[in-house]
Protein backbone atom coordinates (compact mmCIF):
# COMPACT_ATOMS: atom_id res chain seq x y z
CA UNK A 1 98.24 91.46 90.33
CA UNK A 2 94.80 89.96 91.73
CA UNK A 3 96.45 90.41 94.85
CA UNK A 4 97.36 94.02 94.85
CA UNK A 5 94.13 94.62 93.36
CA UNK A 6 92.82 93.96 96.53
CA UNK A 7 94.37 96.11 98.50
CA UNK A 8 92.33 98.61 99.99
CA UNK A 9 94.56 101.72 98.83
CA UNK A 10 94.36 100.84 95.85
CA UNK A 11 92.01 101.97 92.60
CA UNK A 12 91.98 101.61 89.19
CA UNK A 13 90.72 104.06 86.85
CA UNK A 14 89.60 103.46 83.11
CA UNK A 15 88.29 105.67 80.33
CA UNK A 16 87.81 104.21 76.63
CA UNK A 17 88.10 106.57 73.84
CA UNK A 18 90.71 106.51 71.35
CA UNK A 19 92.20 103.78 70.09
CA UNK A 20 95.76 105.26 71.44
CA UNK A 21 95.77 105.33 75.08
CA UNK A 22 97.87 106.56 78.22
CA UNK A 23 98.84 104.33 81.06
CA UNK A 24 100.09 105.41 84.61
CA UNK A 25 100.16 102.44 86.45
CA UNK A 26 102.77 103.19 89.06
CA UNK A 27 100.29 105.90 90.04
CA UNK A 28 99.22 108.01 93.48
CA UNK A 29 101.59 107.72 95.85
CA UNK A 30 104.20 105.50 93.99
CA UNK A 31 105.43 107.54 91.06
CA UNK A 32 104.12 110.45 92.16
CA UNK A 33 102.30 113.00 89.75
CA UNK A 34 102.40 110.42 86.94
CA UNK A 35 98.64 109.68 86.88
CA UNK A 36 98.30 113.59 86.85
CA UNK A 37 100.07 113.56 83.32
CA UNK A 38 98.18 109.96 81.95
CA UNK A 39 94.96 111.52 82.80
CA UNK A 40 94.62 115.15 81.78
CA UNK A 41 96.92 114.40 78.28
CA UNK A 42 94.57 111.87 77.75
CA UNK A 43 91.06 114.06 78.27
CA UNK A 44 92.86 116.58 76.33
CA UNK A 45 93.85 113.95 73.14
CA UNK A 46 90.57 112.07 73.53
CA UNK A 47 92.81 108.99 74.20
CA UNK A 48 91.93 106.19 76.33
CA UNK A 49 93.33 106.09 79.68
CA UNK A 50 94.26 103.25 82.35
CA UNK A 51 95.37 104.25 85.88
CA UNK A 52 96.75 102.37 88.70
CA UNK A 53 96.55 104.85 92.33
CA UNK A 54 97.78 103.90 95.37
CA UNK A 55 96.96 106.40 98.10
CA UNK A 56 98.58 104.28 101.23
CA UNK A 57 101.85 106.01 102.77
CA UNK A 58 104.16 102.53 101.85
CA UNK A 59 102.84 101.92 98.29
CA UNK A 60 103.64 98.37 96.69
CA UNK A 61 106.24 98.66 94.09
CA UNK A 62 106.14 96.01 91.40
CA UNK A 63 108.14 95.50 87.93
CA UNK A 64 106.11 96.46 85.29
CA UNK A 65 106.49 92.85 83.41
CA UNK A 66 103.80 91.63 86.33
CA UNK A 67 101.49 94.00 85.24
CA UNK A 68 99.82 91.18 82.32
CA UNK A 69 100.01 88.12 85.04
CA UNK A 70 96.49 87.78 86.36
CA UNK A 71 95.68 91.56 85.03
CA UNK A 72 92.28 92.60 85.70
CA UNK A 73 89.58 93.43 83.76
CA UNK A 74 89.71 96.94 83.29
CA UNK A 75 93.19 96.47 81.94
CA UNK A 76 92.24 93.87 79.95
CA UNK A 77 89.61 95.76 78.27
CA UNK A 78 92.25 98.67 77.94
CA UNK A 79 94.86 96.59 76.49
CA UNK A 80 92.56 94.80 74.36
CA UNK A 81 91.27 98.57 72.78
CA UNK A 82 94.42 100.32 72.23
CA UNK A 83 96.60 100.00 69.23
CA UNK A 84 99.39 101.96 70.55
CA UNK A 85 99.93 103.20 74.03
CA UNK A 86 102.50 106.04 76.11
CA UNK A 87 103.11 104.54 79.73
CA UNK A 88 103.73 107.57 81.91
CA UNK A 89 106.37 106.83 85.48
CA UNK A 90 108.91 108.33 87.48
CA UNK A 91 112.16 107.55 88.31
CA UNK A 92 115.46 109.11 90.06
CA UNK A 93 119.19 109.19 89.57
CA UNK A 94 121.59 111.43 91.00
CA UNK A 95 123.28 111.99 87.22
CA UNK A 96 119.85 111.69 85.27
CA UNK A 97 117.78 114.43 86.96
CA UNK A 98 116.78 116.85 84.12
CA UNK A 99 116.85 113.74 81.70
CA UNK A 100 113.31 112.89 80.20
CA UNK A 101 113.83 108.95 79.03
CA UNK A 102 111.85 107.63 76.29
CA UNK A 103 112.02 103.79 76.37
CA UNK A 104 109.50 101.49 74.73
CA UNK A 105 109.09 99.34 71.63
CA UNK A 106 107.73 101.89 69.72
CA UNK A 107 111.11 104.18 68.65
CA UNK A 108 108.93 105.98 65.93
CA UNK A 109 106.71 107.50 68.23
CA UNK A 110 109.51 108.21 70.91
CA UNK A 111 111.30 110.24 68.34
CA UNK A 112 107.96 112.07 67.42
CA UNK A 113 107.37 112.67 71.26
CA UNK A 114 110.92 113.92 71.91
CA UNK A 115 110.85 116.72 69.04
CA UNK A 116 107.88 118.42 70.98
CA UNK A 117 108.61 117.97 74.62
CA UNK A 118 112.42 119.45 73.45
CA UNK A 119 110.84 123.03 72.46
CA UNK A 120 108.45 123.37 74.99
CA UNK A 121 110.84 122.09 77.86
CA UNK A 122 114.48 123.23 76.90
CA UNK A 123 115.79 122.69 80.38
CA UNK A 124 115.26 119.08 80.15
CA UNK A 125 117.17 116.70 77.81
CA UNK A 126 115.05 114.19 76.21
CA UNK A 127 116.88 110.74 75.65
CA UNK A 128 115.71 108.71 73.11
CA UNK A 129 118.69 106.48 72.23
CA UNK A 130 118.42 103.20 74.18
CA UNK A 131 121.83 102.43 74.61
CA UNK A 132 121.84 106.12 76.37
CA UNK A 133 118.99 104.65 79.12
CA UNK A 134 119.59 102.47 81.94
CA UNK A 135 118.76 98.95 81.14
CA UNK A 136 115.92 98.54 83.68
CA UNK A 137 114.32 101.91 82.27
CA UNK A 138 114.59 100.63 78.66
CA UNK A 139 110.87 99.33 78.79
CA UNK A 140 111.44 96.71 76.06
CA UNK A 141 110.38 93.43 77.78
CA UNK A 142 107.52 91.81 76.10
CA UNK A 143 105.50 91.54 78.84
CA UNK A 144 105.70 95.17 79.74
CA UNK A 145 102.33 96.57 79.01
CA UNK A 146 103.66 99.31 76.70
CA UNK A 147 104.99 96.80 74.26
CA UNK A 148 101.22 94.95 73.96
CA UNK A 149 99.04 96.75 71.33
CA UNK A 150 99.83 96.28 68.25
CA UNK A 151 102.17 98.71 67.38
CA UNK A 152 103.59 98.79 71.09
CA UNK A 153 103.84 102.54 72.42
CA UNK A 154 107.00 104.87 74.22
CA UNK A 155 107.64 104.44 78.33
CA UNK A 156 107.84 107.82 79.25
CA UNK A 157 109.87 108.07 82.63
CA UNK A 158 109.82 111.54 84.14
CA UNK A 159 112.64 112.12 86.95
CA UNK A 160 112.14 113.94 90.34
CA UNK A 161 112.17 117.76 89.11
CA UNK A 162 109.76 117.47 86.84
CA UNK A 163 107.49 116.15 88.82
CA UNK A 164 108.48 118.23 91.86
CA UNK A 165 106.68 122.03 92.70
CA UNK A 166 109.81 123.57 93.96
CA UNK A 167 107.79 127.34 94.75
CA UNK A 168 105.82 124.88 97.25
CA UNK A 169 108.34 122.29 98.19
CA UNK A 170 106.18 118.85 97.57
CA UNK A 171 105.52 116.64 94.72
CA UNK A 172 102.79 118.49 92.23
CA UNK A 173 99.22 117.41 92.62
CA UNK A 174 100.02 115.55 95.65
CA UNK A 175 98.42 116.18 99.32
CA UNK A 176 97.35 120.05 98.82
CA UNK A 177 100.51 120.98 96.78
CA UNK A 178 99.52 122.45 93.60
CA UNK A 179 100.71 122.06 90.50
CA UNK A 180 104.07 123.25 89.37
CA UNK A 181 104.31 124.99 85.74
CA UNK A 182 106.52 122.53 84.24
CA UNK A 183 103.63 120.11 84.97
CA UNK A 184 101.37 121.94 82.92
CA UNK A 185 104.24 122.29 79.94
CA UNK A 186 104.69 118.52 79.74
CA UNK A 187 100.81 117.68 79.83
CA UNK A 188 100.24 120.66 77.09
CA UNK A 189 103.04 119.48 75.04
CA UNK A 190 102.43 115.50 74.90
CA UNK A 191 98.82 116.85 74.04
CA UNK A 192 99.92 118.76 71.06
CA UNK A 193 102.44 115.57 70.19
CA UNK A 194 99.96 113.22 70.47
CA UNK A 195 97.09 115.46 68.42
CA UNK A 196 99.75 115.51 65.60
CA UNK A 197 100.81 111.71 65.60
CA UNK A 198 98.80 110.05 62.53
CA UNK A 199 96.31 107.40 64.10
């Protein structure tokens, strides 16, 4: 991680507040519009938030498990914060493309996430059973950063229409597109989710 840290196109971004926190690590370019969601839910909530953005055209994908090896600082100080955390990414499969997945250690707080993002998104499923969720999407690994704090947190990974402004054809929030309504739904509704889960 020292390494990628390096990289020129790369930034992290840290705010302490809260002691629950957002993550979008796979940020910028990557997963697009996932930072977008991390950081305004968490200005909203008064949560803590840790971002990873790459802005180069060929971002550097890497499995979330290598996130803790050599982490940096700023995570560090996150991590060390944060009793319980929602990890924000994107994702794409051809049968999964309205299907919100909630992964993560936490299954509590998954439930309690699913139950408002259901109302205020009804044309999106939102799985919370793991044996329902791909394996590599499951975000259960120990050394996945959602599964640190204490009492772990939900992997939140949003597929491709979600994320995508389809009134101006290009992912929301990303090189002059704006942002697409459904955006605004999911940041509004993890908001009110979070602002209702006891701390």
């Amino acid at each position: 991680m020292r390494e990628i840290l390096k990289q020129p196109d790369i930034k992290e971004e840290l705010c302490i507040r809260s002691t629950l926190g957002f993550m979008a690590y796979h940020g910028g370019t990557l997963e697009k519009a996932t930072d977008v969601v991390a950081r305004e839910a968490a200005e909203i909530t008064g949560a803590s938030y840790y971002g990873l953005i790459q802005s180069g055209d060929d971002p550097t994908h890497f499995p979330s498990t290598k996130m803790i090896d050599g982490k940096s600082e700023n995570l560090e100080s996150f991590l060390d914060h944060v009793k319980i955390v929602i990890t924000i990414h994107g994702y794409g499969r051809e049968h999964l493309f309205h299907s919100v997945l909630l992964g993560g250690q936490n299954r509590s707080l998954a439930v309690h996430l699913a139950s408002f993002l259901r109302v205020a998104l009804p044309d999106y499923s939102f799985e919370t059973s793991l044996d329902e969720i791909p394996k590599e999407l499951r975000g259960l690994h120990p050394k996945n950063p959602v599964n640190v704090p204490p009492f772990a947190g939900v992997q939140v990974e949003l597929p491709p229409t979600l994320r995508w402004n389809r009134d101006e054809w290009g992912w929301s929030d990303t090189g002059g597109i704006g942002r697409a309504k459904q955006v605004n739904t999911l940041i509004e509704s993890l908001s009110h989710a979070v602002n209702a889960w006891p701390l």
